[in-house]
PDB file of N, CA and C in Angstrom:
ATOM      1  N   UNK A   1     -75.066  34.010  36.532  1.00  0.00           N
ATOM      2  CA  UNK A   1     -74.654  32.677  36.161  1.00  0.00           C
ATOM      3  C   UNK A   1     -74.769  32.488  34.649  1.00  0.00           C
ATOM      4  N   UNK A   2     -76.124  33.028  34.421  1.00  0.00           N
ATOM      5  CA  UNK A   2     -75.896  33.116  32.486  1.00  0.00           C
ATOM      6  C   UNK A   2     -74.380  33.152  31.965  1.00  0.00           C
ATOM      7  N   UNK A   3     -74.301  34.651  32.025  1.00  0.00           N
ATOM      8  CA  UNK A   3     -73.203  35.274  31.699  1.00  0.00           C
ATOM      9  C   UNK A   3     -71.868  34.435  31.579  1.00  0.00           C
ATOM     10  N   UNK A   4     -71.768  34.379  33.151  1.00  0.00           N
ATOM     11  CA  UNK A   4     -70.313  33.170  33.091  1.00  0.00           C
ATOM     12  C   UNK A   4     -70.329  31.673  32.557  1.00  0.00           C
ATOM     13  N   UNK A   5     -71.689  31.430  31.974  1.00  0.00           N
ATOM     14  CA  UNK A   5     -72.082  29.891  31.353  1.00  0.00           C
ATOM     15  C   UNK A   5     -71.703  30.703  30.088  1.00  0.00           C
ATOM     16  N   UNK A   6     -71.985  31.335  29.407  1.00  0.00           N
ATOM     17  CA  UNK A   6     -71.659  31.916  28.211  1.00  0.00           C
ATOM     18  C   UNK A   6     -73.022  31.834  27.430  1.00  0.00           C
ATOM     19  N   UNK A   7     -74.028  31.341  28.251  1.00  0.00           N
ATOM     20  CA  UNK A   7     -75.290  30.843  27.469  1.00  0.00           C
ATOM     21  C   UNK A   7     -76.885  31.953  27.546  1.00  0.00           C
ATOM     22  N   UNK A   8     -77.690  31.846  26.801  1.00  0.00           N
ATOM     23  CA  UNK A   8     -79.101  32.826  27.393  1.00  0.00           C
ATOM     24  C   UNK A   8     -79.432  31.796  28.582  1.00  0.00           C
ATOM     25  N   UNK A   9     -80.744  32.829  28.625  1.00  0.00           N
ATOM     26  CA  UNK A   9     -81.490  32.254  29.787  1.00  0.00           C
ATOM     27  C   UNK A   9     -82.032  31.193  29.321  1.00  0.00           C
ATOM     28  N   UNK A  10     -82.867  30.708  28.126  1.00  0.00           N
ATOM     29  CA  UNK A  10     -83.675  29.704  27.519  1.00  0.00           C
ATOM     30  C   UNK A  10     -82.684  28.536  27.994  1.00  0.00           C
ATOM     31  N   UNK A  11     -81.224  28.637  27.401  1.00  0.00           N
ATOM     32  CA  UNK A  11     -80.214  27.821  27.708  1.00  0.00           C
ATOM     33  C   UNK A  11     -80.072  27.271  29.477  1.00  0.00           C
ATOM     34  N   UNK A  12     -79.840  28.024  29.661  1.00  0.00           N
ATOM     35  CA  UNK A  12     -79.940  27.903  30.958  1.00  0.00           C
ATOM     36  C   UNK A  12     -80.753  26.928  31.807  1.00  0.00           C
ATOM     37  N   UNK A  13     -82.024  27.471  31.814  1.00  0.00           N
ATOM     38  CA  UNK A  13     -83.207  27.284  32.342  1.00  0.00           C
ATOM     39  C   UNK A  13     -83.285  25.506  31.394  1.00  0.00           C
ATOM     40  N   UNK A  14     -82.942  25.103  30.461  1.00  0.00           N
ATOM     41  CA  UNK A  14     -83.042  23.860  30.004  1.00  0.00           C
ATOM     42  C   UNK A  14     -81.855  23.399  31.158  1.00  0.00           C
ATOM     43  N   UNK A  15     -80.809  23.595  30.591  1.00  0.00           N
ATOM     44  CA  UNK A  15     -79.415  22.716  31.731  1.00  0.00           C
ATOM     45  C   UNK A  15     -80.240  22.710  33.420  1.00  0.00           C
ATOM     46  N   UNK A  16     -80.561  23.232  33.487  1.00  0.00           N
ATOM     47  CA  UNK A  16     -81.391  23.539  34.698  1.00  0.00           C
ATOM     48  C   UNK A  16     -82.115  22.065  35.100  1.00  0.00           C
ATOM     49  N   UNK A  17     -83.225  22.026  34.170  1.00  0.00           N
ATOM     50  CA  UNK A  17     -84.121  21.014  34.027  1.00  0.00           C
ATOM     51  C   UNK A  17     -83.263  19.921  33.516  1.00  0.00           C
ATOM     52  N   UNK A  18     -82.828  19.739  33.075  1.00  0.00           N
ATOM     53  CA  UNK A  18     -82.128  18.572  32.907  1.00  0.00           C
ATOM     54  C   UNK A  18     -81.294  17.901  34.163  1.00  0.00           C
ATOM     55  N   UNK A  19     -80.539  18.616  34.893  1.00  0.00           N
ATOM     56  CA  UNK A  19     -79.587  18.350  35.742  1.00  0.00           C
ATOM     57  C   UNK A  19     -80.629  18.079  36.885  1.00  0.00           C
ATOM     58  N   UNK A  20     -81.630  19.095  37.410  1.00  0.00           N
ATOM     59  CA  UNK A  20     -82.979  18.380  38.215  1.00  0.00           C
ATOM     60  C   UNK A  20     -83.377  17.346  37.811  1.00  0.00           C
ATOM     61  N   UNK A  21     -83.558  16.914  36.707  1.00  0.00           N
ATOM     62  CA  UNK A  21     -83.848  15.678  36.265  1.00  0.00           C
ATOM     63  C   UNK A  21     -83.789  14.559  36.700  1.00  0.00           C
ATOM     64  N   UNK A  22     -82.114  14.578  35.538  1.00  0.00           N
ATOM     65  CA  UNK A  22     -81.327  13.571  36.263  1.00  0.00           C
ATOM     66  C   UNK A  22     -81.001  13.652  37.383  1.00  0.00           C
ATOM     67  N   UNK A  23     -81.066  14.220  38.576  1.00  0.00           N
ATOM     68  CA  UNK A  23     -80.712  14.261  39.334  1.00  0.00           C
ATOM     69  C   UNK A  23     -82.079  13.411  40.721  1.00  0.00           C
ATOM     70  N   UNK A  24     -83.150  13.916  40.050  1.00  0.00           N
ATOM     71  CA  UNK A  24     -84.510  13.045  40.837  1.00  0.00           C
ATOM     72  C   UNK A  24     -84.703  11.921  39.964  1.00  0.00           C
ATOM     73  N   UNK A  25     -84.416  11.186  38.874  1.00  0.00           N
ATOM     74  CA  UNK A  25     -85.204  10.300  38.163  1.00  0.00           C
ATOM     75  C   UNK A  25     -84.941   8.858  38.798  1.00  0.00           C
ATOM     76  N   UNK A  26     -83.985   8.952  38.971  1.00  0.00           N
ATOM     77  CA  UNK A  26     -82.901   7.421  39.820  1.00  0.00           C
ATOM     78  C   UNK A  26     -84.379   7.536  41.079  1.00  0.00           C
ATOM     79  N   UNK A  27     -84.948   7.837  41.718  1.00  0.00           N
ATOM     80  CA  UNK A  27     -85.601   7.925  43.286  1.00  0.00           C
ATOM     81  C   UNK A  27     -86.974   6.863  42.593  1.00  0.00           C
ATOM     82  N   UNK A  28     -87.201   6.219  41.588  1.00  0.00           N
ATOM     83  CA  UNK A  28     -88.297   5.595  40.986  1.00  0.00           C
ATOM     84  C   UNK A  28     -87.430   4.744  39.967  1.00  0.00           C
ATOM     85  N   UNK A  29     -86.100   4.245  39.800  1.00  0.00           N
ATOM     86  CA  UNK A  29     -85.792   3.711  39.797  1.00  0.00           C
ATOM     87  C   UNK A  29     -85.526   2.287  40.637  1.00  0.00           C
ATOM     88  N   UNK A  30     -85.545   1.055  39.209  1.00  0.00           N
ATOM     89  CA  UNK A  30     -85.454  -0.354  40.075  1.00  0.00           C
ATOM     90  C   UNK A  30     -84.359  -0.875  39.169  1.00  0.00           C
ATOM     91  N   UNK A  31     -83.465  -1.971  40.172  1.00  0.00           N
ATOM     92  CA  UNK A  31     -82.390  -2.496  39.971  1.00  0.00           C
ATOM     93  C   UNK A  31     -81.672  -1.985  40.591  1.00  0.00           C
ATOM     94  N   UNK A  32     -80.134  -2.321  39.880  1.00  0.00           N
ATOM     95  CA  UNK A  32     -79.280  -2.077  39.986  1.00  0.00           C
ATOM     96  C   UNK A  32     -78.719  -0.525  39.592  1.00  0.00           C
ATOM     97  N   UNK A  33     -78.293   0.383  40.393  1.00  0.00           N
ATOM     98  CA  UNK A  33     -77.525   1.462  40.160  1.00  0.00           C
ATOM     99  C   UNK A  33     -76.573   1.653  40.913  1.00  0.00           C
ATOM    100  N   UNK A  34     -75.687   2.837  40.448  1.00  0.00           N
ATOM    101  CA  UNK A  34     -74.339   3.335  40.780  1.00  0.00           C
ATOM    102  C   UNK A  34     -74.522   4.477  41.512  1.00  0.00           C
ATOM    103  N   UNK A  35     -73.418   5.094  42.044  1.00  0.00           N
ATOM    104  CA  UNK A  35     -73.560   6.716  42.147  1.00  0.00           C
ATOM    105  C   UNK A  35     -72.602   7.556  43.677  1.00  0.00           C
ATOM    106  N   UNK A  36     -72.760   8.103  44.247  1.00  0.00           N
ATOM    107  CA  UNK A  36     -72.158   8.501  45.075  1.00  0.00           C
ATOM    108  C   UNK A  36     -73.272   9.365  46.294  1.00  0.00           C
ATOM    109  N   UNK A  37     -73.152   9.144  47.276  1.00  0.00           N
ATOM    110  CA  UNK A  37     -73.736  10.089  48.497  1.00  0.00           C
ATOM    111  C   UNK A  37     -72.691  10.770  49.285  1.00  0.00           C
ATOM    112  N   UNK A  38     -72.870  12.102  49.179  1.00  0.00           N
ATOM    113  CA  UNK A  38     -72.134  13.133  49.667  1.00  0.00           C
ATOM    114  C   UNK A  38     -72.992  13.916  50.689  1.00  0.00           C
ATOM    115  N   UNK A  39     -72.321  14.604  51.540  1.00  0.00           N
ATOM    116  CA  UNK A  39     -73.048  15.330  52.601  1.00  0.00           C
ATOM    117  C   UNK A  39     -71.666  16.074  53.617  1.00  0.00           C
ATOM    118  N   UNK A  40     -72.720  17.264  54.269  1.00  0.00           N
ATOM    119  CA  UNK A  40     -72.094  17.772  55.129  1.00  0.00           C
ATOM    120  C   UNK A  40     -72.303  17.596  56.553  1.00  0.00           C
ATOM    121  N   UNK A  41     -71.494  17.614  57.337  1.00  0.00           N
ATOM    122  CA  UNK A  41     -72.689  17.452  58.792  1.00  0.00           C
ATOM    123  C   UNK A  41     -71.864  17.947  60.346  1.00  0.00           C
ATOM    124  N   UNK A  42     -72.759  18.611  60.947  1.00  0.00           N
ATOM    125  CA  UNK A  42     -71.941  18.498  62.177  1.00  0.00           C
ATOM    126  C   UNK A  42     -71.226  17.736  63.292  1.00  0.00           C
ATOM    127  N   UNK A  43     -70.255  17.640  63.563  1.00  0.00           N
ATOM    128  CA  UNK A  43     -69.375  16.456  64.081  1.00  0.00           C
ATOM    129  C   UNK A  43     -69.604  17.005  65.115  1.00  0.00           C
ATOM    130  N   UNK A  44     -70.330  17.820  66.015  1.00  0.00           N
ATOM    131  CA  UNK A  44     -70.159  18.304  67.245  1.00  0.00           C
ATOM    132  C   UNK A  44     -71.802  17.760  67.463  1.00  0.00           C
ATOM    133  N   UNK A  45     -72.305  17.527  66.837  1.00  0.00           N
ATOM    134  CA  UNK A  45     -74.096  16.952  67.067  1.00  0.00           C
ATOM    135  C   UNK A  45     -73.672  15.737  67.792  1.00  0.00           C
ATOM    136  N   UNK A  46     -74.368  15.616  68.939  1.00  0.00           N
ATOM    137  CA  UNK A  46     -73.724  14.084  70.172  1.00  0.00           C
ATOM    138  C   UNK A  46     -74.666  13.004  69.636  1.00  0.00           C
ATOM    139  N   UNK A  47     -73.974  12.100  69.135  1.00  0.00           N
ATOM    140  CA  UNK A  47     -73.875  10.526  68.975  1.00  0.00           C
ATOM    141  C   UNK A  47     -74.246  10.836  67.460  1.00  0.00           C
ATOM    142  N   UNK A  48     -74.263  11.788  66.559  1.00  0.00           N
ATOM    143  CA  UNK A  48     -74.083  11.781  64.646  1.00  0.00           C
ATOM    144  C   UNK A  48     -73.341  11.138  64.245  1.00  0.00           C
ATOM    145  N   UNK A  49     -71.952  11.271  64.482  1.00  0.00           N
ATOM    146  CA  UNK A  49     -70.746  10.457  63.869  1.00  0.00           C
ATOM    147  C   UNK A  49     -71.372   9.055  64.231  1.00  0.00           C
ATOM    148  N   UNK A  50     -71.163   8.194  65.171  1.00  0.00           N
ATOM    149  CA  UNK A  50     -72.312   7.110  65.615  1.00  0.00           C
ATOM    150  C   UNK A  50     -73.044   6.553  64.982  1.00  0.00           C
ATOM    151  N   UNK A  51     -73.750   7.608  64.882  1.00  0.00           N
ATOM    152  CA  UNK A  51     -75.010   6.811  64.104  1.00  0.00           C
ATOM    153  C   UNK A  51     -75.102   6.762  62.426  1.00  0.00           C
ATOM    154  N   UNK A  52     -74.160   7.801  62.221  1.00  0.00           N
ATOM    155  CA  UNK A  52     -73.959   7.833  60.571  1.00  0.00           C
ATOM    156  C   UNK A  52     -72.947   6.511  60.538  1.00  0.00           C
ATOM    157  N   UNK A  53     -71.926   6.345  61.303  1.00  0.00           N
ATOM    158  CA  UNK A  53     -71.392   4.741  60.775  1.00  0.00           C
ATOM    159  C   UNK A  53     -72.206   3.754  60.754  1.00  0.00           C
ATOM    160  N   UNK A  54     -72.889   3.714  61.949  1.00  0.00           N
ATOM    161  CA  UNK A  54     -73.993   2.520  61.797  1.00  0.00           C
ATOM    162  C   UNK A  54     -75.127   2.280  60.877  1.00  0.00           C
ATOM    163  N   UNK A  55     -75.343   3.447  60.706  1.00  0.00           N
ATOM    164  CA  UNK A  55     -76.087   3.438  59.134  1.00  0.00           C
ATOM    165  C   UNK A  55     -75.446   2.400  57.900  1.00  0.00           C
ATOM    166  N   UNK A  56     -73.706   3.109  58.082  1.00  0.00           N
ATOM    167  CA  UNK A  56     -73.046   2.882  56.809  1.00  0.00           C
ATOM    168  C   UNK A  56     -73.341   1.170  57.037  1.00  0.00           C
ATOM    169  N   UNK A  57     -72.701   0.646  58.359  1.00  0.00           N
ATOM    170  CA  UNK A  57     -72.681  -0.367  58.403  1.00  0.00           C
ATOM    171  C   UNK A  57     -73.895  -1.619  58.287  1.00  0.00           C
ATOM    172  N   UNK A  58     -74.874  -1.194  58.383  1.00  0.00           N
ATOM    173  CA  UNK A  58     -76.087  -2.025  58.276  1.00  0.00           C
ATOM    174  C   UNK A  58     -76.325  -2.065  56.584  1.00  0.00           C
ATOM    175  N   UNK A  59     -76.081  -0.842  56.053  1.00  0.00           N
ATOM    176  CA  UNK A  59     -76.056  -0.960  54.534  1.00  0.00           C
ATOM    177  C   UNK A  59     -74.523  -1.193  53.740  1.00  0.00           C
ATOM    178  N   UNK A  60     -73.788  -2.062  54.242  1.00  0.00           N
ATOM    179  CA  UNK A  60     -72.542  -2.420  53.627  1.00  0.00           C
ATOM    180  C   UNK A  60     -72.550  -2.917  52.763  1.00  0.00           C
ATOM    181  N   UNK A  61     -73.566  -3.933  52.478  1.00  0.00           N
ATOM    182  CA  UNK A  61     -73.727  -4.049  51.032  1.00  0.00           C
ATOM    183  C   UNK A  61     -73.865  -3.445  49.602  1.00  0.00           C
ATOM    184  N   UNK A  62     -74.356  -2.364  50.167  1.00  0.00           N
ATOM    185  CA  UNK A  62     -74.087  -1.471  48.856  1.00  0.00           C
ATOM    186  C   UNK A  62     -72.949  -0.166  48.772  1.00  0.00           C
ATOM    187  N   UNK A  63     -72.404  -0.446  49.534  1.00  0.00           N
ATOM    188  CA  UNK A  63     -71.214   0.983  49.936  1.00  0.00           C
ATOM    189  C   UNK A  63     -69.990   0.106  49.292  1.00  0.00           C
ATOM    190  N   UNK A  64     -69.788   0.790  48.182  1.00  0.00           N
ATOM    191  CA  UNK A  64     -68.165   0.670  47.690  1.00  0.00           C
ATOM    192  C   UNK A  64     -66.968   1.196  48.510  1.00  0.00           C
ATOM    193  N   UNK A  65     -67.235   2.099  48.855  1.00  0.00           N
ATOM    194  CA  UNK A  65     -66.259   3.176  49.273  1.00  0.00           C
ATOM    195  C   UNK A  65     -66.889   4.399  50.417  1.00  0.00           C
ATOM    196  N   UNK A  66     -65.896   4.795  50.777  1.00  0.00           N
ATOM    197  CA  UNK A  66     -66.190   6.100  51.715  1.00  0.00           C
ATOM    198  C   UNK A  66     -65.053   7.188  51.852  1.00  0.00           C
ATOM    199  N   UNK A  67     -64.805   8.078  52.065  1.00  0.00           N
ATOM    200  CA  UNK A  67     -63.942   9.093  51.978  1.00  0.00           C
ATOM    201  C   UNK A  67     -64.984  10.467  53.218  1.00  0.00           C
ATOM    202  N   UNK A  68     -63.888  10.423  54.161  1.00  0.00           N
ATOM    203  CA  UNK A  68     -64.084  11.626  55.028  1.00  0.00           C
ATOM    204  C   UNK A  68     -63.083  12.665  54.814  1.00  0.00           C
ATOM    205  N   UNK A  69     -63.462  13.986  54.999  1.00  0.00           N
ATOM    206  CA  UNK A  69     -62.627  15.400  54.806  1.00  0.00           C
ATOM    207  C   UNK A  69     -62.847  16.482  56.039  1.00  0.00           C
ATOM    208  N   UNK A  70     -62.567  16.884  56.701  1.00  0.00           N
ATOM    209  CA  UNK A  70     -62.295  17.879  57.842  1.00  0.00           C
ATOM    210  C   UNK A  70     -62.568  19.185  57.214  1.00  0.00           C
ATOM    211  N   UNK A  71     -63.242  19.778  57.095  1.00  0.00           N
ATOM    212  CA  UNK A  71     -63.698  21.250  56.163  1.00  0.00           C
ATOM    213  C   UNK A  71     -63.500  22.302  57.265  1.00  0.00           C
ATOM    214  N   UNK A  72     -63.668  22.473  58.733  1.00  0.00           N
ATOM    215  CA  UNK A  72     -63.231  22.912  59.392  1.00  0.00           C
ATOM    216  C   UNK A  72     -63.443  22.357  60.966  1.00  0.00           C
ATOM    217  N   UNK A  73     -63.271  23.490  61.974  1.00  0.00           N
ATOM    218  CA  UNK A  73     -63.545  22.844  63.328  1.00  0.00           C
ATOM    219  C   UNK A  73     -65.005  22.280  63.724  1.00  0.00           C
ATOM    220  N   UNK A  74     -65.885  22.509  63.066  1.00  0.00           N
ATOM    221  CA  UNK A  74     -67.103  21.854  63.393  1.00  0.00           C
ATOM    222  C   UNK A  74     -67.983  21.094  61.702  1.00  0.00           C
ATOM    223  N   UNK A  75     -67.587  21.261  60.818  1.00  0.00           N
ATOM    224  CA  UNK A  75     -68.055  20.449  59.669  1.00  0.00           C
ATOM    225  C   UNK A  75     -67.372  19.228  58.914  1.00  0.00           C
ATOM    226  N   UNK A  76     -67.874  18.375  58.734  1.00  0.00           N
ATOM    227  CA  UNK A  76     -67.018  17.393  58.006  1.00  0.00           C
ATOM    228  C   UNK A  76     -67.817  17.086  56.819  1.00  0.00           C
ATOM    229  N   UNK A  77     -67.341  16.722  56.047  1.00  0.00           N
ATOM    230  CA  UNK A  77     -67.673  15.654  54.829  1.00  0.00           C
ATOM    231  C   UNK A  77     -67.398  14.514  54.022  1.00  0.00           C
ATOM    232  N   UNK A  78     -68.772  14.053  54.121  1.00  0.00           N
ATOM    233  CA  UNK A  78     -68.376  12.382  53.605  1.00  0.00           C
ATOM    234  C   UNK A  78     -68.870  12.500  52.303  1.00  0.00           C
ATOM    235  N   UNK A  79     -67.961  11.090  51.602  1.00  0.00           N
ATOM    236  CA  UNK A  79     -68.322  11.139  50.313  1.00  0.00           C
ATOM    237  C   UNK A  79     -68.579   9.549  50.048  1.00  0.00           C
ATOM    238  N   UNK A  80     -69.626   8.783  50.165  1.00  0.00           N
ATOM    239  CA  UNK A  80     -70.018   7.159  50.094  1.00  0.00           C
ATOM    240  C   UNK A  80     -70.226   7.120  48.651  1.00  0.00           C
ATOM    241  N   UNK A  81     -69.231   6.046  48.124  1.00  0.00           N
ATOM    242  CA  UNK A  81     -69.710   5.505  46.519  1.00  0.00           C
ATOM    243  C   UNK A  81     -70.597   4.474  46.983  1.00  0.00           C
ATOM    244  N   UNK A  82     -71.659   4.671  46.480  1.00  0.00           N
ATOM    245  CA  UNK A  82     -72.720   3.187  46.520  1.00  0.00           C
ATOM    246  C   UNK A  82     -72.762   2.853  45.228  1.00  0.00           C
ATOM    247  N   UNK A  83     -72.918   1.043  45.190  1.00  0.00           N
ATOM    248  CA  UNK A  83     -73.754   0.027  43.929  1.00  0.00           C
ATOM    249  C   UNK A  83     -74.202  -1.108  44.326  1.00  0.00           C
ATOM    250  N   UNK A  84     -76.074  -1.061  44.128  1.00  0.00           N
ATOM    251  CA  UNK A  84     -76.307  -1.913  44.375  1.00  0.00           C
ATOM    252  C   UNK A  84     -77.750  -1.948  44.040  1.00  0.00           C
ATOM    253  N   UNK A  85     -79.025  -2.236  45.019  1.00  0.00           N
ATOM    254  CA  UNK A  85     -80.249  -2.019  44.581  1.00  0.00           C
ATOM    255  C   UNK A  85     -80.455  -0.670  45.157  1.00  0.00           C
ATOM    256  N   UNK A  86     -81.342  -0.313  43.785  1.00  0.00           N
ATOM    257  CA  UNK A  86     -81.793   1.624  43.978  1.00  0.00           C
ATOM    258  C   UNK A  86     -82.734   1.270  45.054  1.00  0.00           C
ATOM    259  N   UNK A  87     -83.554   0.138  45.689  1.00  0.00           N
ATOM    260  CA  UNK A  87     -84.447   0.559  46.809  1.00  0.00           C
ATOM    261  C   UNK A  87     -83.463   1.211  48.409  1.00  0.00           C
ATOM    262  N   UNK A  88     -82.389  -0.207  48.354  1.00  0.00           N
ATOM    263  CA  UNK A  88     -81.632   0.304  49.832  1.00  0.00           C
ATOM    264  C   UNK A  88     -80.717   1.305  49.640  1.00  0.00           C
ATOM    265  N   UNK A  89     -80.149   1.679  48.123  1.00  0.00           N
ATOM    266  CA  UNK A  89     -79.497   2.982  48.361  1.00  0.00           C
ATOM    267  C   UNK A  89     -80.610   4.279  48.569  1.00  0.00           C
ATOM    268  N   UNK A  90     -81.797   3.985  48.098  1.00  0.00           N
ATOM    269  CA  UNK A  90     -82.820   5.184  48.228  1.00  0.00           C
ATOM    270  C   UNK A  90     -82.750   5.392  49.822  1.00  0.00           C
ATOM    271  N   UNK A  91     -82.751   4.060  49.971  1.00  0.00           N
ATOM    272  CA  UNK A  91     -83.134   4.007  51.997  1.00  0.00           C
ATOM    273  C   UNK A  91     -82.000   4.372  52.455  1.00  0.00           C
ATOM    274  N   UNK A  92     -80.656   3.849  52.215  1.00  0.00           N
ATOM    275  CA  UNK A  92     -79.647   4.733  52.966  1.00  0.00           C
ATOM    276  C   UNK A  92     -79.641   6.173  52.601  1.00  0.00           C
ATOM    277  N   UNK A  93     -79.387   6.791  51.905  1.00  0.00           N
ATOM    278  CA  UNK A  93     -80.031   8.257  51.348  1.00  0.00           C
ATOM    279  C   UNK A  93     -80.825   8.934  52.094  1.00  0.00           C
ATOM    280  N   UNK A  94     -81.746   8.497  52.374  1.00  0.00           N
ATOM    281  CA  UNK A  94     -83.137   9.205  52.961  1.00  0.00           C
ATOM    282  C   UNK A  94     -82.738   9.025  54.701  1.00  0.00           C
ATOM    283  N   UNK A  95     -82.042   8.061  55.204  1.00  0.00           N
ATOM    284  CA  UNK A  95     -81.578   8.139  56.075  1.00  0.00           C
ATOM    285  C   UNK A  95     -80.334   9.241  56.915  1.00  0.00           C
ATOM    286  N   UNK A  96     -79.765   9.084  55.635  1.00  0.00           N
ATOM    287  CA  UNK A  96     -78.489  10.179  56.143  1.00  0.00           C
ATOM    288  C   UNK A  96     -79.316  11.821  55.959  1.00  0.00           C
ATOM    289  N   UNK A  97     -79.754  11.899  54.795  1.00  0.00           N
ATOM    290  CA  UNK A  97     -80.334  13.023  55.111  1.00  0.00           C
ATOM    291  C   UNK A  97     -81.166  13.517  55.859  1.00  0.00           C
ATOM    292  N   UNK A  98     -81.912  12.428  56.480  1.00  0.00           N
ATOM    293  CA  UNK A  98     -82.421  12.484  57.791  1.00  0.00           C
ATOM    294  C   UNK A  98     -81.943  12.963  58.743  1.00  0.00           C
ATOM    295  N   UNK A  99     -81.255  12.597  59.426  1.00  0.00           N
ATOM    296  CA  UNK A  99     -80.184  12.528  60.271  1.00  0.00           C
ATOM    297  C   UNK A  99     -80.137  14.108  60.872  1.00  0.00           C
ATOM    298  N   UNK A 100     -80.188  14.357  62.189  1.00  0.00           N
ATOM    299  CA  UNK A 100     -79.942  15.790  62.727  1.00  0.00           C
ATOM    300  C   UNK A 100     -78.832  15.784  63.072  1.00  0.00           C
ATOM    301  N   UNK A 101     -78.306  17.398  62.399  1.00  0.00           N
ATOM    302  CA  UNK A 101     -76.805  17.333  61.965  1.00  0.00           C
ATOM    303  C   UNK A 101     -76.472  17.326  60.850  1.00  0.00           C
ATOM    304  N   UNK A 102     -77.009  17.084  59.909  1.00  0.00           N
ATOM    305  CA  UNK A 102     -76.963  16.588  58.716  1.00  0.00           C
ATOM    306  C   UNK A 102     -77.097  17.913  58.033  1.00  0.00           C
ATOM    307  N   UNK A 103     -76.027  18.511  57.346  1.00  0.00           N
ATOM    308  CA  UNK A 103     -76.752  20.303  56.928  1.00  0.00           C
ATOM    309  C   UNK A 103     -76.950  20.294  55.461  1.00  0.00           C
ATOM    310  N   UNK A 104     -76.023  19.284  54.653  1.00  0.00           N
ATOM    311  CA  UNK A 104     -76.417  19.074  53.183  1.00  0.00           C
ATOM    312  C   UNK A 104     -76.361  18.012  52.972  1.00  0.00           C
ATOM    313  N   UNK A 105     -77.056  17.080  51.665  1.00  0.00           N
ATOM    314  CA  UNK A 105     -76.926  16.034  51.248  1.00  0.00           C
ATOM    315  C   UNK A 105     -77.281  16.184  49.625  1.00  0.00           C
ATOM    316  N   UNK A 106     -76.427  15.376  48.895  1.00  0.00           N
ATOM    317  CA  UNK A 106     -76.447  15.531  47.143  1.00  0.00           C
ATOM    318  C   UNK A 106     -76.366  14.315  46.907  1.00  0.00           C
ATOM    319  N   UNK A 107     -77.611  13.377  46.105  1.00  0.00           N
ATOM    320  CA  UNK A 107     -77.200  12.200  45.810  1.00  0.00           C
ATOM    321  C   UNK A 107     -77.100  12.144  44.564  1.00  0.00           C
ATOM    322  N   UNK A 108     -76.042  11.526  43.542  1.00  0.00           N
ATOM    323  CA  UNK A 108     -76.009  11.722  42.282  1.00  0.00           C
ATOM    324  C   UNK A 108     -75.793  10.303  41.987  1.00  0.00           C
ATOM    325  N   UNK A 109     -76.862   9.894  40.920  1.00  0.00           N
ATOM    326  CA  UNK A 109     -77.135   7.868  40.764  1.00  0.00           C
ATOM    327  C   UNK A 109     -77.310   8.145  39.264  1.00  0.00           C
ATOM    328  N   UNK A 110     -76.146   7.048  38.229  1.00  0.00           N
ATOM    329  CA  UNK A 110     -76.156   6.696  37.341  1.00  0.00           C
ATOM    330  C   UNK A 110     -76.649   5.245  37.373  1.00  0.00           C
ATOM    331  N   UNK A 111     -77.042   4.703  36.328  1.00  0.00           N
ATOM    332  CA  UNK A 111     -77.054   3.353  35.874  1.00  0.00           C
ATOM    333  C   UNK A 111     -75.752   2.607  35.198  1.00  0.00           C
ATOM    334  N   UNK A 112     -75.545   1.503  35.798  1.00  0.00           N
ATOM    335  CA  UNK A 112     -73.857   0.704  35.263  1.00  0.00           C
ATOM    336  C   UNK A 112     -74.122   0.337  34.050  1.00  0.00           C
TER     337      UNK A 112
END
């Protein structure tokens, strides 16, 4: 991965830490934030689809958007823009990744 970054390792290993960073710092965040929840999950897990809408739906308040994709015969992926308070997007978050069935989850939260 060096190599094809074009960068050393020192380099690296910083972008590294940084992108972990930002990527955990929003989870101790208060207010208002932005960001997107993405995930993969099995659509063949009985009552997932189910219960991942009802999730969405109890937290509608902070869901801008949603976007589903068919990746193949047994995986799908969603992509939820959330904005709203970092406590209930933390809680929807921690929920979906909860979720059995659930095989990846990436939450990426800016500030507006």
């Amino acid at each position: 991965m060096v190599s094809r970054l074009g960068v050393d390792r020192s380099k690296a290993l910083q972008m590294a830490m940084r992108d972990f960073l930002a990527g955990h710092s929003w989870q101790r965040a208060e207010g208002t934030v932005a960001g997107t929840i993405t995930f993969v999950y099995d659509h063949n897990v009985p009552d997932l689809e189910e219960s991942l809408t009802d999730l969405q739906h109890h937290h509608m308040g902070v869901i801008s958007s949603s976007m589903h994709v068919h990746l193949d015969e047994n995986d799908c992926l969603t992509v939820i823009a959330v904005r709203g308070g970092a406590g209930e997007i933390r809680e929807l978050a921690d929920e979906i990744t909860g979720s059995r069935g659930v095989k990846q989850a990436r939450v990426a939260i800016v500030r507006p």
